[in-house]
Protein backbone atom coordinates (compact mmCIF):
# COMPACT_ATOMS: atom_id res chain seq x y z
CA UNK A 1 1.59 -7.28 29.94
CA UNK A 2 3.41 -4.16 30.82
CA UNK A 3 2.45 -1.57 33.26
CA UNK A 4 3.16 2.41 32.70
CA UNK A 5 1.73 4.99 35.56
CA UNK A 6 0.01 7.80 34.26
CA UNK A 7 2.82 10.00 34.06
CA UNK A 8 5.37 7.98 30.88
CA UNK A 9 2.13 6.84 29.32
CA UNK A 10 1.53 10.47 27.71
CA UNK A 11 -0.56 11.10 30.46
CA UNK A 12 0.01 14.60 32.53
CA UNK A 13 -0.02 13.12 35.87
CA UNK A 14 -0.18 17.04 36.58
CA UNK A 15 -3.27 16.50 35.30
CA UNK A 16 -5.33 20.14 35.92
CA UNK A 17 -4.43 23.09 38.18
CA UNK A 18 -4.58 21.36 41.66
CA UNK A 19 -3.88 24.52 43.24
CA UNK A 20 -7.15 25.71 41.86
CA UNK A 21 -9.19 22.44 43.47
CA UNK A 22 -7.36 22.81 46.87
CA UNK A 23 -8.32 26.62 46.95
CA UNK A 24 -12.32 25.23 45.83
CA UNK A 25 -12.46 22.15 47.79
CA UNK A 26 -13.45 22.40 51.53
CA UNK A 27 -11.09 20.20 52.79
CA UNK A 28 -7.62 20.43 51.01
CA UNK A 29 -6.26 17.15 51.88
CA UNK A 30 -9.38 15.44 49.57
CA UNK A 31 -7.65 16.88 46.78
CA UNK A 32 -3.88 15.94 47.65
CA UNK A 33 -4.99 12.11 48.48
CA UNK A 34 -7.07 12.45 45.15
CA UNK A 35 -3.67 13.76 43.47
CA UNK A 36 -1.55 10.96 44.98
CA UNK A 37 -3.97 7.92 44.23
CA UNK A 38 -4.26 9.64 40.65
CA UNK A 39 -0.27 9.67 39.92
CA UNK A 40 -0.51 6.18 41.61
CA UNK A 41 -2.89 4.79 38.90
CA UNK A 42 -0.96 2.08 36.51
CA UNK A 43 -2.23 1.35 32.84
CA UNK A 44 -1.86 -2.24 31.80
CA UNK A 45 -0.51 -1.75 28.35
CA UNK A 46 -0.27 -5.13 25.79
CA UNK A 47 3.24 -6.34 25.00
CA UNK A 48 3.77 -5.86 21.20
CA UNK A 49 3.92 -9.09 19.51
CA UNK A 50 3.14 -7.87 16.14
CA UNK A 51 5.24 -4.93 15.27
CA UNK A 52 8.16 -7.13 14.12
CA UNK A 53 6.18 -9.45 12.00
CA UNK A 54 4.40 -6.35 10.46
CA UNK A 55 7.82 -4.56 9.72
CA UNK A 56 8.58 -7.91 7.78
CA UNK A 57 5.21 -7.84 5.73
CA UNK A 58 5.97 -4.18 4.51
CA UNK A 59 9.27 -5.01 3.42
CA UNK A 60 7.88 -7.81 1.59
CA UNK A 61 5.37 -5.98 0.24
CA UNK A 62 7.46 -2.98 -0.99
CA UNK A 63 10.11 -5.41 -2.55
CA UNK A 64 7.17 -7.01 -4.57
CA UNK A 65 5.50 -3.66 -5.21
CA UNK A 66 8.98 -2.28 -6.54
CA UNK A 67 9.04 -5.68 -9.01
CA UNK A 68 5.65 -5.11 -10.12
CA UNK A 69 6.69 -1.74 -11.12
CA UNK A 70 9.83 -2.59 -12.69
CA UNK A 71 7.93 -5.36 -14.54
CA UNK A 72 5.28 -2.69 -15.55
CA UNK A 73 7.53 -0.59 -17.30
CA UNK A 74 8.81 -3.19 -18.77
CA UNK A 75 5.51 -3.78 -20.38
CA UNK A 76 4.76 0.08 -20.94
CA UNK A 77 7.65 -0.17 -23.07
CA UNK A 78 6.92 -2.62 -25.07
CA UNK A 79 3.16 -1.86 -25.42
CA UNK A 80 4.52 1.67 -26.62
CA UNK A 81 6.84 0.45 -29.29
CA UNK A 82 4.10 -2.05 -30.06
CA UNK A 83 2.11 1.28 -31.07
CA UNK A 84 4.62 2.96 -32.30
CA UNK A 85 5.10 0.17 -34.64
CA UNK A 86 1.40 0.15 -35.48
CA UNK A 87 1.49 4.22 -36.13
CA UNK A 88 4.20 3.47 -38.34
CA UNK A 89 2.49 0.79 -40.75
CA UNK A 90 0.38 2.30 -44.24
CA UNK A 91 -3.27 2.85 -43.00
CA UNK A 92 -5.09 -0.36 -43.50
CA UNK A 93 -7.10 1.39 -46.33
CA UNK A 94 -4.34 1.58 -48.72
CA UNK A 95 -2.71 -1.96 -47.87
CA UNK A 96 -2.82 -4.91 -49.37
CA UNK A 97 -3.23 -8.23 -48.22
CA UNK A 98 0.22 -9.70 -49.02
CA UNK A 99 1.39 -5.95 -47.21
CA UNK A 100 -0.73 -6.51 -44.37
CA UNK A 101 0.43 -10.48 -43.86
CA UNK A 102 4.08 -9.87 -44.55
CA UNK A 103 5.12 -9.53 -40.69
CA UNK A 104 2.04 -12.18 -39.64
CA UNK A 105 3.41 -15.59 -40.69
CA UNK A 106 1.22 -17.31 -38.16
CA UNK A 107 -2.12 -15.31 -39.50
CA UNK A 108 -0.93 -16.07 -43.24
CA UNK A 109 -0.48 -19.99 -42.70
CA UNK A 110 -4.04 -20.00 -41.01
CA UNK A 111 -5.48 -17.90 -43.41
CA UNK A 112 -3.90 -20.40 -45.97
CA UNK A 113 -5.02 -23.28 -44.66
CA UNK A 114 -8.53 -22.11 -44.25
CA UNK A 115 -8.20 -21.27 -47.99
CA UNK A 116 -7.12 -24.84 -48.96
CA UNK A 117 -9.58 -26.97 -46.65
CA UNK A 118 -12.77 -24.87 -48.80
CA UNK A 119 -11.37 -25.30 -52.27
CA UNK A 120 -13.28 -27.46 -54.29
């Protein structure tokens, strides 16, 4: 644990006008030992244990989140010529079956098979 007076721990160890208390105060001195025990006043501050391993944890963390990103334009991409694939086919209204299964051998075989295990 670290120690910091009053004046390097942000706080104004000038701390209000003392003039102004001396020329209030009956006694002057009660406000010159109440300056001196108030500059004298130490702050226990923590020791920072956790700054480092925080520092490390963002780094991480933007190195993954730059990844991710990477990755998900990677899939924008190929969502997007996915679509532009599908804008690009005849409406399904005017296609035919053999049109529509052309590019889907996996759906044709299926569809195929479930065809031959009903026949009679």
């Amino acid at each position: 644990v670290s120690t910091q007076s009053t004046g390097s721990s942000g706080i104004n160890a000038e701390y209000g006008d003392w003039s102004y208390y001396s020329s209030r105060v009956g006694d002057p001195s009660i406000v010159d030992d109440f300056k001196a025990k108030y500059a004298g006043v130490s702050i226990p501050r923590p020791e920072d244990t956790t700054s480092a391993s925080i520092g490390v944890l963002e780094a991480d963390f933007k190195k993954d989140v730059a990844e991710y990103l990477s990755g998900a334009n990677e899939r924008i991409a190929t969502f997007e010529s996915k679509l532009a694939n599908l804008h690009a086919e005849k409406p399904m209204e005017e296609m035919t079956v053999e049109e529509y299964l052309s590019d889907k051998p996996e759906l044709r075989a299926k569809i195929e098979a479930d065809i031959a295990s009903r026949a009679l």
